[in-house]
PDB file of N, CA and C in Angstrom:
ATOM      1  N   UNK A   1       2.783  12.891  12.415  1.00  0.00           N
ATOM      2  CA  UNK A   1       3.993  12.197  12.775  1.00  0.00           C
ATOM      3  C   UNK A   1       4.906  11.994  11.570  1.00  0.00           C
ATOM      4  N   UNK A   2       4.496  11.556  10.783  1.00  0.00           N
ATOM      5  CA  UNK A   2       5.086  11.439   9.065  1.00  0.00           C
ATOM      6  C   UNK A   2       5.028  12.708   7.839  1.00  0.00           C
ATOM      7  N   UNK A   3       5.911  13.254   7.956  1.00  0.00           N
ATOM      8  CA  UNK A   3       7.491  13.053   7.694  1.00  0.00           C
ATOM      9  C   UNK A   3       8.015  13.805   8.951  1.00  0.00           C
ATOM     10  N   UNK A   4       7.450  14.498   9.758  1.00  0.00           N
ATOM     11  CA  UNK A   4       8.374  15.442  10.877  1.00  0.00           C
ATOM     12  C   UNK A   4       8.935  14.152  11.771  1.00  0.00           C
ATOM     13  N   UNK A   5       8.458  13.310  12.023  1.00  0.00           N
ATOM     14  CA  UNK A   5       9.039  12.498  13.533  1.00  0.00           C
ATOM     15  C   UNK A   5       9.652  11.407  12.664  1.00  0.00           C
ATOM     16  N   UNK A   6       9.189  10.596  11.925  1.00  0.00           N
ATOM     17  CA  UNK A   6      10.037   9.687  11.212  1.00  0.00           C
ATOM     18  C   UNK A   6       8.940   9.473   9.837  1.00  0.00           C
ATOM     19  N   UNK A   7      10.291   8.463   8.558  1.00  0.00           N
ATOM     20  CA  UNK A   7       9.766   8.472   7.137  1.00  0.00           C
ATOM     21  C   UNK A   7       8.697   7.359   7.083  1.00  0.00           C
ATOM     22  N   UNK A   8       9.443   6.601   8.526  1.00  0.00           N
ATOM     23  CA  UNK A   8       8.660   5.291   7.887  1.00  0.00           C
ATOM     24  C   UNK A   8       7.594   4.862   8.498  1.00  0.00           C
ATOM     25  N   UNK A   9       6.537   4.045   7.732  1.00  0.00           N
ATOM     26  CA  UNK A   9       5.416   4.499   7.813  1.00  0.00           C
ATOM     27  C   UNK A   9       4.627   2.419   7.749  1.00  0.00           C
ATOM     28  N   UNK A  10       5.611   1.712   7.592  1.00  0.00           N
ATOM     29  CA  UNK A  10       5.364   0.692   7.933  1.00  0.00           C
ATOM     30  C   UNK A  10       4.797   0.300   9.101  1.00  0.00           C
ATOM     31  N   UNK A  11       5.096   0.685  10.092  1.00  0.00           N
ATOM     32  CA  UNK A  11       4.787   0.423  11.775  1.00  0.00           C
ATOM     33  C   UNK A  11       3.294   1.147  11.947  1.00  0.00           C
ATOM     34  N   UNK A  12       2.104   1.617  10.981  1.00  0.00           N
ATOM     35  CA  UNK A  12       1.452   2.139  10.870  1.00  0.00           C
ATOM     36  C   UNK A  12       0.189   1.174  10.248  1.00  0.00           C
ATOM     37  N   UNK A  13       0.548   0.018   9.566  1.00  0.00           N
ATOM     38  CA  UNK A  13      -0.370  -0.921   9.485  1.00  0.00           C
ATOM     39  C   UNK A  13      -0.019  -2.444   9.615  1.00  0.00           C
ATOM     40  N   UNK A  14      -0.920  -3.177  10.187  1.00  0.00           N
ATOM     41  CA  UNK A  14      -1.015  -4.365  10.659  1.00  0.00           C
ATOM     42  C   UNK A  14      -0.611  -5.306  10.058  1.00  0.00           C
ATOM     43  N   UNK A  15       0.363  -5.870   9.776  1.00  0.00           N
ATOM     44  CA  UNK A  15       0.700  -7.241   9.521  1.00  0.00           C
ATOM     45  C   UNK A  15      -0.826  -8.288   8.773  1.00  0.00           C
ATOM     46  N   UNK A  16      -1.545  -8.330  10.081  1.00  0.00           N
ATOM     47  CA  UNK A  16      -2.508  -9.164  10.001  1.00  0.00           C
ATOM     48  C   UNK A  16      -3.565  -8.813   9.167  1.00  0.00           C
ATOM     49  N   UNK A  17      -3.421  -7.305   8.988  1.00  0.00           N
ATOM     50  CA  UNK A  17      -4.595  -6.725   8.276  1.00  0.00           C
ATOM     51  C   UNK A  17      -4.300  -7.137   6.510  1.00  0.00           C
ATOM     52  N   UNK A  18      -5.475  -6.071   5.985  1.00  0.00           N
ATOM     53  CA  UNK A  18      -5.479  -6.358   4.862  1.00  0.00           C
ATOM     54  C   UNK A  18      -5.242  -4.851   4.349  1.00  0.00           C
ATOM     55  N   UNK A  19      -5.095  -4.076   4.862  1.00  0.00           N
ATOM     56  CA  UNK A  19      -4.815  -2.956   4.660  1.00  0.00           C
ATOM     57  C   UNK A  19      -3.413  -2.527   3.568  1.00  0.00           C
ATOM     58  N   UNK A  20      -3.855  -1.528   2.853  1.00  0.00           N
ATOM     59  CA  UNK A  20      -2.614  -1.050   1.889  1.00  0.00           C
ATOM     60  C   UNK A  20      -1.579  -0.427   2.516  1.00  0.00           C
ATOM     61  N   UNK A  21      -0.351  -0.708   2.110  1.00  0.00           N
ATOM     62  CA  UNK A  21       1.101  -0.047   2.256  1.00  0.00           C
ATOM     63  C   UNK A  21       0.523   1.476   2.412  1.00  0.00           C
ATOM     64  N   UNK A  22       1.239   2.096   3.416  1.00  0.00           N
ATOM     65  CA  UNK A  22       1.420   3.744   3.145  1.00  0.00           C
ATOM     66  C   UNK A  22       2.749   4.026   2.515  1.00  0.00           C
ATOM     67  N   UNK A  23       2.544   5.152   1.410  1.00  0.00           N
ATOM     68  CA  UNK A  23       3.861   5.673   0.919  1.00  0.00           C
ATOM     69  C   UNK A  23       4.882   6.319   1.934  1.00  0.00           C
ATOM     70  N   UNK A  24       6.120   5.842   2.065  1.00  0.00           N
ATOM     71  CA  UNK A  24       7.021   6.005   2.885  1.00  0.00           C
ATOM     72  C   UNK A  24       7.086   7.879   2.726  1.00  0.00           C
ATOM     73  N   UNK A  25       7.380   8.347   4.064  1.00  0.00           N
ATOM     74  CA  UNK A  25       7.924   9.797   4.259  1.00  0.00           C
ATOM     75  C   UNK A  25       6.594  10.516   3.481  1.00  0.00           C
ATOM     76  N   UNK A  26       5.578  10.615   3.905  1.00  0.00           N
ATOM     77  CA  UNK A  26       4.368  11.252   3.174  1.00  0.00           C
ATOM     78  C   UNK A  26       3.295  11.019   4.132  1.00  0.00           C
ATOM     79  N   UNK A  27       2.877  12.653   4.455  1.00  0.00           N
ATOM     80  CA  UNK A  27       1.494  12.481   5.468  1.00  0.00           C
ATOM     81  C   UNK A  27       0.657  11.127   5.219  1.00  0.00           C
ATOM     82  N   UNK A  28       0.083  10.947   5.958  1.00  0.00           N
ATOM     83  CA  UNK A  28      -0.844  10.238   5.977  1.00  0.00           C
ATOM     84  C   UNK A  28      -2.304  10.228   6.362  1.00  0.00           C
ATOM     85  N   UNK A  29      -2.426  11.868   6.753  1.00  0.00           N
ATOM     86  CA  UNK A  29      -3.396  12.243   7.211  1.00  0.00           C
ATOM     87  C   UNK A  29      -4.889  11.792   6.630  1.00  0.00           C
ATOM     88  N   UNK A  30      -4.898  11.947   5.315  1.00  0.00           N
ATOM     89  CA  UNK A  30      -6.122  11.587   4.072  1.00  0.00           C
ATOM     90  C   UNK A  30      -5.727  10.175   4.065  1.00  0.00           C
ATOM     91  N   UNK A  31      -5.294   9.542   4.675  1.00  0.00           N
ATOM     92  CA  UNK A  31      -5.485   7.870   4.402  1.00  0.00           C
ATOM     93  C   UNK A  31      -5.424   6.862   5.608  1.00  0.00           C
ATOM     94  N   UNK A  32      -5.291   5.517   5.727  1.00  0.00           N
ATOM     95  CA  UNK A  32      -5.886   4.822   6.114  1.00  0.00           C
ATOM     96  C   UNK A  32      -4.417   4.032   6.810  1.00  0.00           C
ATOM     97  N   UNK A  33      -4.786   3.769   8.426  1.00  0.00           N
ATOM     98  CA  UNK A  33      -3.976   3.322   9.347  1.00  0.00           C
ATOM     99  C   UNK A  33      -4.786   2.309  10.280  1.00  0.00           C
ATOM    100  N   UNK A  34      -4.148   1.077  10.506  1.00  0.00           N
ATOM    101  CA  UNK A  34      -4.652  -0.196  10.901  1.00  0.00           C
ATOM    102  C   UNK A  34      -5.149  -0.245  12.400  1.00  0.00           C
ATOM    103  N   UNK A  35      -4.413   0.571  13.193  1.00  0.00           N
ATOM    104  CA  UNK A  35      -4.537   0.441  14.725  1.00  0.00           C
ATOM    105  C   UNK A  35      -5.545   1.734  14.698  1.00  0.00           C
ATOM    106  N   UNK A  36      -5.979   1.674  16.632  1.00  0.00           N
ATOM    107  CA  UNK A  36      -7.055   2.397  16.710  1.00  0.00           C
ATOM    108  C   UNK A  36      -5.880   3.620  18.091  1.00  0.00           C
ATOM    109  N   UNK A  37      -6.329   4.529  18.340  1.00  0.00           N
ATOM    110  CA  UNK A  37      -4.990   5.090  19.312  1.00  0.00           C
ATOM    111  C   UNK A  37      -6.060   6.087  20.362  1.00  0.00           C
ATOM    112  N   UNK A  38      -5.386   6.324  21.449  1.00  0.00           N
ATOM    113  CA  UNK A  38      -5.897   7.097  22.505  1.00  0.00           C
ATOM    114  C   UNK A  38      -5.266   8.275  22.691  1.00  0.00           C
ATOM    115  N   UNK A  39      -5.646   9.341  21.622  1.00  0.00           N
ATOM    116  CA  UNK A  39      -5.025  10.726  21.952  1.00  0.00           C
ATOM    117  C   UNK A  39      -5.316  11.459  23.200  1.00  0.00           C
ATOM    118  N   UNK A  40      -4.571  11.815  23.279  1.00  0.00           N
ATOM    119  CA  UNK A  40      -4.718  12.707  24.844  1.00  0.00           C
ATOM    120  C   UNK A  40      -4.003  12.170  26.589  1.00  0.00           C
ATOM    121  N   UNK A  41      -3.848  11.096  25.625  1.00  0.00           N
ATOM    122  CA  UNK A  41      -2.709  10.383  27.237  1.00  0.00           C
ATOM    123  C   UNK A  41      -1.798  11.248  27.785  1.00  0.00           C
ATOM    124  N   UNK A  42      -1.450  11.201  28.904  1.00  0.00           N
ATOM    125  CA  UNK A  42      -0.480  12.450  29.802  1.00  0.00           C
ATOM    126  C   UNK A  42       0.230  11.291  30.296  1.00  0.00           C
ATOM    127  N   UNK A  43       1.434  11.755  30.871  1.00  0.00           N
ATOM    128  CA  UNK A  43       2.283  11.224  31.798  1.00  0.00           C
ATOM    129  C   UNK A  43       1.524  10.890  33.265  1.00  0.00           C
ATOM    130  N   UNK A  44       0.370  11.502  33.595  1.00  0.00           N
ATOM    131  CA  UNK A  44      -0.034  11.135  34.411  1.00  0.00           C
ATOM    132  C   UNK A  44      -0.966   9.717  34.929  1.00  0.00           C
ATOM    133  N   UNK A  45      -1.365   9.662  33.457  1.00  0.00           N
ATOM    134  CA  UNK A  45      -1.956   8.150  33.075  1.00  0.00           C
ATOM    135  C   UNK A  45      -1.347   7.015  33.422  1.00  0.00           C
ATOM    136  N   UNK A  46      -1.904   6.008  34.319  1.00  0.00           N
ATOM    137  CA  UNK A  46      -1.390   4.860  34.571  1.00  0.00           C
ATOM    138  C   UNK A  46      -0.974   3.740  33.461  1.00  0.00           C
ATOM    139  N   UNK A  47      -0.124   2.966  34.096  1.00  0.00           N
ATOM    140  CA  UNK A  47       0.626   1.868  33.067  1.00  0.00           C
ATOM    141  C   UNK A  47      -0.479   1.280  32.583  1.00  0.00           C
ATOM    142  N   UNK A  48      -1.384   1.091  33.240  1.00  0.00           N
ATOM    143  CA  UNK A  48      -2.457  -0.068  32.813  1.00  0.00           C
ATOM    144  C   UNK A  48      -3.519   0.672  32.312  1.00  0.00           C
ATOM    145  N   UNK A  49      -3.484   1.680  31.622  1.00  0.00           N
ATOM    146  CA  UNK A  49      -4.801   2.572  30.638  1.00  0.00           C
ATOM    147  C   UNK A  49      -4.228   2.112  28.937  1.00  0.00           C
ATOM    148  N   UNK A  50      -5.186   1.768  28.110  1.00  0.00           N
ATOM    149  CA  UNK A  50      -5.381   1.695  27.094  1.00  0.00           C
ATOM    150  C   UNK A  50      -4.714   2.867  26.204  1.00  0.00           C
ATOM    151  N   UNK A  51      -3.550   2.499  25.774  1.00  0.00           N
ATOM    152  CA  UNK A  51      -2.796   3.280  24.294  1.00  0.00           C
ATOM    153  C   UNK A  51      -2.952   3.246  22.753  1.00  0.00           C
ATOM    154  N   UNK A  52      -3.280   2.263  22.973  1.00  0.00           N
ATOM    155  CA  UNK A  52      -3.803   1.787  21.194  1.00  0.00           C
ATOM    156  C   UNK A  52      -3.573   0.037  20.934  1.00  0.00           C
ATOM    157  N   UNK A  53      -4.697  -0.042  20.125  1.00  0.00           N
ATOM    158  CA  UNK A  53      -4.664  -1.366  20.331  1.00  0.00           C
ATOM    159  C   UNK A  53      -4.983  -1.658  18.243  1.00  0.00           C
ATOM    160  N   UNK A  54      -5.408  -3.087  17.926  1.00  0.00           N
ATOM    161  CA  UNK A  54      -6.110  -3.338  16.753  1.00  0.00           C
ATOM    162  C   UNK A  54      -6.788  -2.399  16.459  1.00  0.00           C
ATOM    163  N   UNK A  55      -7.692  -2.397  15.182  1.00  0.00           N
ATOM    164  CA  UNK A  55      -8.830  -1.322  14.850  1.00  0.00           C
ATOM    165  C   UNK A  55      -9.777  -1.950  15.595  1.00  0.00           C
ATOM    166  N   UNK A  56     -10.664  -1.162  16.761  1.00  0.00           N
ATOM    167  CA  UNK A  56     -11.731  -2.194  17.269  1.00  0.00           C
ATOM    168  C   UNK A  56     -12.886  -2.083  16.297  1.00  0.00           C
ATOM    169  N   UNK A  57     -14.177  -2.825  17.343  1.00  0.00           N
ATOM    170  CA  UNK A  57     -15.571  -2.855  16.244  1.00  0.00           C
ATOM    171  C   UNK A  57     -15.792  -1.337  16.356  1.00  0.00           C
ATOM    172  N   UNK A  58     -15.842  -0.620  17.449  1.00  0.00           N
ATOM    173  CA  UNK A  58     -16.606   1.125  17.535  1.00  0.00           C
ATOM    174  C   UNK A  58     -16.007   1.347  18.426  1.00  0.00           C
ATOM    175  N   UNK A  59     -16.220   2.487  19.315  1.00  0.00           N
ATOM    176  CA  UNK A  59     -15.694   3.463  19.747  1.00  0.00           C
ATOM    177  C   UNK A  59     -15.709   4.226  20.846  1.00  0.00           C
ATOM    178  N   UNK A  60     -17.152   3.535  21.192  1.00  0.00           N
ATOM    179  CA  UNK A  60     -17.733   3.709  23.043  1.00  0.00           C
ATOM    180  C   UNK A  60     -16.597   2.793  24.077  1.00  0.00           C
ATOM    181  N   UNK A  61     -16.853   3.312  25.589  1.00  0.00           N
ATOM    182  CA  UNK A  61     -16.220   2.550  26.317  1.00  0.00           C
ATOM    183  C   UNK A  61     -16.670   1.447  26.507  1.00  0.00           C
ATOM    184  N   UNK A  62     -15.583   0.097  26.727  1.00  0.00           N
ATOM    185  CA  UNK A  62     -16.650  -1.303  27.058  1.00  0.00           C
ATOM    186  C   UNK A  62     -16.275  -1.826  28.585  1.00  0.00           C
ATOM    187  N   UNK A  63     -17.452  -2.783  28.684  1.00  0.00           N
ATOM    188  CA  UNK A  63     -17.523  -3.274  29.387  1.00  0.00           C
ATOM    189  C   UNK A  63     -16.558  -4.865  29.325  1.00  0.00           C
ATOM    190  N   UNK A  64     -16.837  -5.499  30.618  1.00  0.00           N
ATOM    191  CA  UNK A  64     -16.130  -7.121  30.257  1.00  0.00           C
ATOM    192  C   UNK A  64     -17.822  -7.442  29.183  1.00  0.00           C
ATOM    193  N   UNK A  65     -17.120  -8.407  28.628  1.00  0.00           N
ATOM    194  CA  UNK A  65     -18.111  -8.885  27.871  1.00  0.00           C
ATOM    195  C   UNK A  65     -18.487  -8.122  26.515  1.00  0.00           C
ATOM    196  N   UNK A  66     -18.210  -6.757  26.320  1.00  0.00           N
ATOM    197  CA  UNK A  66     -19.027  -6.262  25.200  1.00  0.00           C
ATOM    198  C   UNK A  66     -17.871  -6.703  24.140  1.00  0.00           C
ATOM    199  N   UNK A  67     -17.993  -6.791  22.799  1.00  0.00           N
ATOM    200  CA  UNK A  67     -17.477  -7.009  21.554  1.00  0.00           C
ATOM    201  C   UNK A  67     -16.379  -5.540  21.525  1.00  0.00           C
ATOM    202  N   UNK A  68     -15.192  -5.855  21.258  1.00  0.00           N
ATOM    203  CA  UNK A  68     -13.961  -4.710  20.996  1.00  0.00           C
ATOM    204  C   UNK A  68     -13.637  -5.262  19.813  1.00  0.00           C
ATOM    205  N   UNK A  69     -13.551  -6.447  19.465  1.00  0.00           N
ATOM    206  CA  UNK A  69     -13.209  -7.099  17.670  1.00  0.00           C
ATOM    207  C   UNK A  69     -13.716  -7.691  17.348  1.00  0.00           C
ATOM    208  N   UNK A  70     -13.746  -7.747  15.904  1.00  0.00           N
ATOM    209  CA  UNK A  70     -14.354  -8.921  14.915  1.00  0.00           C
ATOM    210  C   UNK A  70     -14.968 -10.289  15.512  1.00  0.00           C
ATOM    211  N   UNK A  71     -15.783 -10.372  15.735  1.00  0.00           N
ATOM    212  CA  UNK A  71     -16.174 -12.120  16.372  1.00  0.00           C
ATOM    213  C   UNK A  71     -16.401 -12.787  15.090  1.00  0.00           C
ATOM    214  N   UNK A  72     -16.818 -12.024  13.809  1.00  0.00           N
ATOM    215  CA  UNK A  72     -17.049 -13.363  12.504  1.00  0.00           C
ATOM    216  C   UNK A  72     -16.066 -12.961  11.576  1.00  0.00           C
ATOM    217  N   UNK A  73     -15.146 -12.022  11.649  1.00  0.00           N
ATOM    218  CA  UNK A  73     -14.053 -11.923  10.773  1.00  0.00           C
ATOM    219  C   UNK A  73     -14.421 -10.861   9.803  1.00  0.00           C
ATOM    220  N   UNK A  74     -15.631 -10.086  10.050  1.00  0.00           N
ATOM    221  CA  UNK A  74     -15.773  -8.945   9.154  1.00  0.00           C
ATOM    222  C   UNK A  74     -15.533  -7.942   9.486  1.00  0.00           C
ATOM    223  N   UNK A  75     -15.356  -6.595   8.622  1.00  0.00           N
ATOM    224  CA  UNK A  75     -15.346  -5.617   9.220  1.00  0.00           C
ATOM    225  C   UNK A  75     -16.274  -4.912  10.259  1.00  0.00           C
ATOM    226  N   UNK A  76     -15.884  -3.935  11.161  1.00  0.00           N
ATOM    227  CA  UNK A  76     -14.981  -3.216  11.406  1.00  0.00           C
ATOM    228  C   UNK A  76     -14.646  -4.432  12.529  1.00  0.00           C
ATOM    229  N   UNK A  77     -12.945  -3.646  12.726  1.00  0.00           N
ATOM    230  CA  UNK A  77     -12.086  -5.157  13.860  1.00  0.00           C
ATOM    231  C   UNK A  77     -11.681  -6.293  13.595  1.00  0.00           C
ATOM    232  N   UNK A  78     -11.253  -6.410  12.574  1.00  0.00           N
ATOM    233  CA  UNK A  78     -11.076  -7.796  11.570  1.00  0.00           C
ATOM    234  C   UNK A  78      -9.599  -7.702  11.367  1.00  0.00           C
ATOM    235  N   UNK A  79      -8.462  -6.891  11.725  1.00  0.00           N
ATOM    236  CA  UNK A  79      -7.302  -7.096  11.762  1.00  0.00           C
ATOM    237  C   UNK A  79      -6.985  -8.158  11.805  1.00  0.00           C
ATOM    238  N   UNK A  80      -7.432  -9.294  12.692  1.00  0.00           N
ATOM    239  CA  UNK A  80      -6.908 -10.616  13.147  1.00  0.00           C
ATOM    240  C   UNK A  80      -8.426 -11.589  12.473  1.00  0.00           C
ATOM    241  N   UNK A  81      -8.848 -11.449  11.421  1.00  0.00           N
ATOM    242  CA  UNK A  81     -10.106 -11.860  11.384  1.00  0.00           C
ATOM    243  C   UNK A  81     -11.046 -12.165  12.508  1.00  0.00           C
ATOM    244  N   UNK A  82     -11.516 -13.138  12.671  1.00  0.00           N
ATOM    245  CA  UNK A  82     -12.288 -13.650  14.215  1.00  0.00           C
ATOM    246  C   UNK A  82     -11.650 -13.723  15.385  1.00  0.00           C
ATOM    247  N   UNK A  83     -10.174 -13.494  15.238  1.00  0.00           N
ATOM    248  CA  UNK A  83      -9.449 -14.468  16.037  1.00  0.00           C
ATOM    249  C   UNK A  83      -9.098 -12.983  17.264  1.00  0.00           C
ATOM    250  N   UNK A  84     -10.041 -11.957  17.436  1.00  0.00           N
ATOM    251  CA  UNK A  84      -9.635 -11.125  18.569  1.00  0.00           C
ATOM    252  C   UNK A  84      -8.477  -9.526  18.248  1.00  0.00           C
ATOM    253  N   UNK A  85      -7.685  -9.529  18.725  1.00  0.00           N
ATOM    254  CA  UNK A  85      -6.730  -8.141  18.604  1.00  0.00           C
ATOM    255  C   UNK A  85      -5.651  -8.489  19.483  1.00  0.00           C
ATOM    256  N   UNK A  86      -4.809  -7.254  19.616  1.00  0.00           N
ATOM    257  CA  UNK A  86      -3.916  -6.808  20.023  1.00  0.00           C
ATOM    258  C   UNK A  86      -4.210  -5.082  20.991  1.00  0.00           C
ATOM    259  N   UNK A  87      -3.707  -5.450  22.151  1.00  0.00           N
ATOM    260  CA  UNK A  87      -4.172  -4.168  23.120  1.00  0.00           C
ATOM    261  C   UNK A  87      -2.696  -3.649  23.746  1.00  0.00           C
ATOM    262  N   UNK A  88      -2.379  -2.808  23.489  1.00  0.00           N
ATOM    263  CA  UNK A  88      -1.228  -1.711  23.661  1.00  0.00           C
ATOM    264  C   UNK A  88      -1.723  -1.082  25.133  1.00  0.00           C
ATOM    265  N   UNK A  89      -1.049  -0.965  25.829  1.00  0.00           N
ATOM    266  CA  UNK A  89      -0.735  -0.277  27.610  1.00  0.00           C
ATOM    267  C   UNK A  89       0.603   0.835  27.685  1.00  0.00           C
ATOM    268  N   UNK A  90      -0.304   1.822  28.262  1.00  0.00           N
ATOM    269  CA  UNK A  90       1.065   2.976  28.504  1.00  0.00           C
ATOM    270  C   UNK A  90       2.196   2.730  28.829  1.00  0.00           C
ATOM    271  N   UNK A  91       2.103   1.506  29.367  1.00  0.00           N
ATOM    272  CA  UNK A  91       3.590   1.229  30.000  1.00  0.00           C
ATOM    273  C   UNK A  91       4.281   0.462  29.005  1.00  0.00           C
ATOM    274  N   UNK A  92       3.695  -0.034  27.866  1.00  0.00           N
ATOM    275  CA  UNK A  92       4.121  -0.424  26.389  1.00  0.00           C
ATOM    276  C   UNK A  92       3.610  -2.175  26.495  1.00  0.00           C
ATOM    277  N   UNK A  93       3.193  -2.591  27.217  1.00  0.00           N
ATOM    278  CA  UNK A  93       2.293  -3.872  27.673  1.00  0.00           C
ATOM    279  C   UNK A  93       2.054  -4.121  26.668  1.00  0.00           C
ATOM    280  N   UNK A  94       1.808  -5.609  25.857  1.00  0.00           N
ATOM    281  CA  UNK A  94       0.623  -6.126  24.617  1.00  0.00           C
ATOM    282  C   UNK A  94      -0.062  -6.469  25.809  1.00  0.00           C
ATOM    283  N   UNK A  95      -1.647  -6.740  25.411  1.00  0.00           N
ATOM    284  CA  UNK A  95      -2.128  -8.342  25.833  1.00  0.00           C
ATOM    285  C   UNK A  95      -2.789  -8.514  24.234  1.00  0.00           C
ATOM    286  N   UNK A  96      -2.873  -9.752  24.129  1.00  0.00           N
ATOM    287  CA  UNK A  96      -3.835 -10.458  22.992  1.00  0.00           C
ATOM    288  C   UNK A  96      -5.196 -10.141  23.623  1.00  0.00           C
ATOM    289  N   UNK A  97      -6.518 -10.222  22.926  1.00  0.00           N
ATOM    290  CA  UNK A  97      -7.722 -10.357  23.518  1.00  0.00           C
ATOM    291  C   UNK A  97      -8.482 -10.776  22.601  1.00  0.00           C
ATOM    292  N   UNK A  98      -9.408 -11.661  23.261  1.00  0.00           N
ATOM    293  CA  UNK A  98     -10.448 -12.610  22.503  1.00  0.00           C
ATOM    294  C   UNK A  98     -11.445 -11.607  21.621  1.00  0.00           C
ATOM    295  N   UNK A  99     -12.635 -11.174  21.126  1.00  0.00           N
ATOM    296  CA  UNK A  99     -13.242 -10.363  20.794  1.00  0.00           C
ATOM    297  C   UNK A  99     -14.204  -9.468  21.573  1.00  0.00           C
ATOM    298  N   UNK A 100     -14.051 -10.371  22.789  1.00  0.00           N
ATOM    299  CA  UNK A 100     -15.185  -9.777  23.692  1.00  0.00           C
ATOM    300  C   UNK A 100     -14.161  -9.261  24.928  1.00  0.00           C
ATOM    301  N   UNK A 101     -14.170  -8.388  25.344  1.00  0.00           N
ATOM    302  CA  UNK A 101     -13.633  -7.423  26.527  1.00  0.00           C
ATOM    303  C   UNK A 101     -13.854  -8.600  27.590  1.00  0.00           C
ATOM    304  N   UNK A 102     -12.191  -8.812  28.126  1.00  0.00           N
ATOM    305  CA  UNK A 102     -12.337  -9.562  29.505  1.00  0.00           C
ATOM    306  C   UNK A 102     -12.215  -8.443  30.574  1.00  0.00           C
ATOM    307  N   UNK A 103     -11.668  -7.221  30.005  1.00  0.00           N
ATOM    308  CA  UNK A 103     -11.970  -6.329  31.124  1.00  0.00           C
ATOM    309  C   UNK A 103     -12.367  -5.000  30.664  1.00  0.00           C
ATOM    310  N   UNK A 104     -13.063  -3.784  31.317  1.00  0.00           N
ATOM    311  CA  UNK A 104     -13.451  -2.848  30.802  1.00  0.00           C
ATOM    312  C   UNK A 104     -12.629  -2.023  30.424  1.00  0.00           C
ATOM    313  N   UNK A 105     -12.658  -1.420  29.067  1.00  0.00           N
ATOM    314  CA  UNK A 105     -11.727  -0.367  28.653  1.00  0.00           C
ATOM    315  C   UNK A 105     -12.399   1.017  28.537  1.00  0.00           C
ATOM    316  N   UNK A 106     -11.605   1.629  29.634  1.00  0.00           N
ATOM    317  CA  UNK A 106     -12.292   3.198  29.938  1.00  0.00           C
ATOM    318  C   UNK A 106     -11.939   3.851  29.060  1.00  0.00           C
ATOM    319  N   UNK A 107     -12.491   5.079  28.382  1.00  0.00           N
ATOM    320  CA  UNK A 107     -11.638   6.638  27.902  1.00  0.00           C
ATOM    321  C   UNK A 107     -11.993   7.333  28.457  1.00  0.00           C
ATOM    322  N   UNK A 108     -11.292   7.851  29.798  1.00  0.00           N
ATOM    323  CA  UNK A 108     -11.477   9.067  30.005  1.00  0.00           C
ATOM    324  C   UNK A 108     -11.620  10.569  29.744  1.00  0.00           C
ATOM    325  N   UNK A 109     -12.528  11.512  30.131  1.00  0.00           N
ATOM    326  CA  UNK A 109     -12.428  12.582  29.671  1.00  0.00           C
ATOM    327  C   UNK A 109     -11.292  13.499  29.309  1.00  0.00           C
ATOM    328  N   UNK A 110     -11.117  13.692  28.151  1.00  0.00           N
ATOM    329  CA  UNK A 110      -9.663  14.301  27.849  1.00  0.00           C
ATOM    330  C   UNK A 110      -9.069  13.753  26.701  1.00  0.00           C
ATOM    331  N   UNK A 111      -9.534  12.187  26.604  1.00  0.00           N
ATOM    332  CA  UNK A 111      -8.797  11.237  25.548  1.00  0.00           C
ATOM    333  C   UNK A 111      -9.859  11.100  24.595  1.00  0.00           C
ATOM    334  N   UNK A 112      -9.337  10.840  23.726  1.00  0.00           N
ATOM    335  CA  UNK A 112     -10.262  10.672  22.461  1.00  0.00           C
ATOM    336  C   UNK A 112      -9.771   9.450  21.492  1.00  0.00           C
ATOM    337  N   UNK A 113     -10.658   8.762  21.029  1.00  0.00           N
ATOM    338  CA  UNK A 113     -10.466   7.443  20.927  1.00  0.00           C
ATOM    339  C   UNK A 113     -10.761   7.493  19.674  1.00  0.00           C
ATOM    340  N   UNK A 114      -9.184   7.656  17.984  1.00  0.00           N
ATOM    341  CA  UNK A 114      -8.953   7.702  17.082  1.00  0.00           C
ATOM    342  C   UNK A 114      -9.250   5.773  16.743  1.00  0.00           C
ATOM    343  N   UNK A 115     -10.403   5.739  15.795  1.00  0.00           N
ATOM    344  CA  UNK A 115     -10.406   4.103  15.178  1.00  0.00           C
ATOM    345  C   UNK A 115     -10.404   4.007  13.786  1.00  0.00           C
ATOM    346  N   UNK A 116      -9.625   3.599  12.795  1.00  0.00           N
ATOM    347  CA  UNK A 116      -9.918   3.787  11.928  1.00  0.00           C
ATOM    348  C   UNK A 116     -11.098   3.377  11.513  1.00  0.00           C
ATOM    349  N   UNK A 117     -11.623   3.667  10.068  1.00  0.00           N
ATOM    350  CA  UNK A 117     -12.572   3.873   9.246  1.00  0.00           C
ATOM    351  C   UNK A 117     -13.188   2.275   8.756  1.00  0.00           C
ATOM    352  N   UNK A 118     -13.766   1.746   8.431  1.00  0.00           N
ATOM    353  CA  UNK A 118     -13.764   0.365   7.797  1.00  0.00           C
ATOM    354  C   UNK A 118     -14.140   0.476   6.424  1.00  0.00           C
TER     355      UNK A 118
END
């Protein structure tokens, strides 16, 4: 996406995080981005499927109840320390979410579920 689609490269890490600045207008491929993203989304995908959210804890699909962030403020999912994430919807939706999945987040076959590294 950086430098062909746009330079800037701010909108690429979290506020909340602790994560380093990326150098403006310069791949970013070899380095390190705060959110976690769902490649492979189509237009056919509903409003309410998962686009990218915080960095979660891993990378499997969850259930209600399983851990998606930080519950003690460490890594991996610690964007918001303990205090949960941020969940992105195709239709451009936030919701906030506690650390534990109030509802299940699928990836369907096709999508592939980019998280960063911790």
């Amino acid at each position: 996406m950086v430098p062909r689609y746009t330079s800037v490269t701010e909108i690429f890490i979290c506020p909340g995080s602790k994560d380093k600045k990326l150098p403006e207008a310069k791949p970013f491929a070899q380095r390190k981005i705060s959110y976690a993203y769902c490649m492979g989304r189509t237009i056919n995908d509903g409003g309410d499927q998962l686009l990218m959210s915080d960095a979660l804890a891993n990378t499997p699909p969850k259930e209600t109840g399983h851990k998606i962030f930080s519950a003690n403020g460490k890594k991996p999912g610690n964007n918001h320390h303990r205090f949960g994430g941020n969940l992105m919807f195709c239709d451009g939706q936030i919701q906030s979410s506690p650390a534990e999945a109030s509802a299940p987040l699928v990836i369907p076959p096709g999508v592939t579920l980019l998280n960063p590294k911790p």
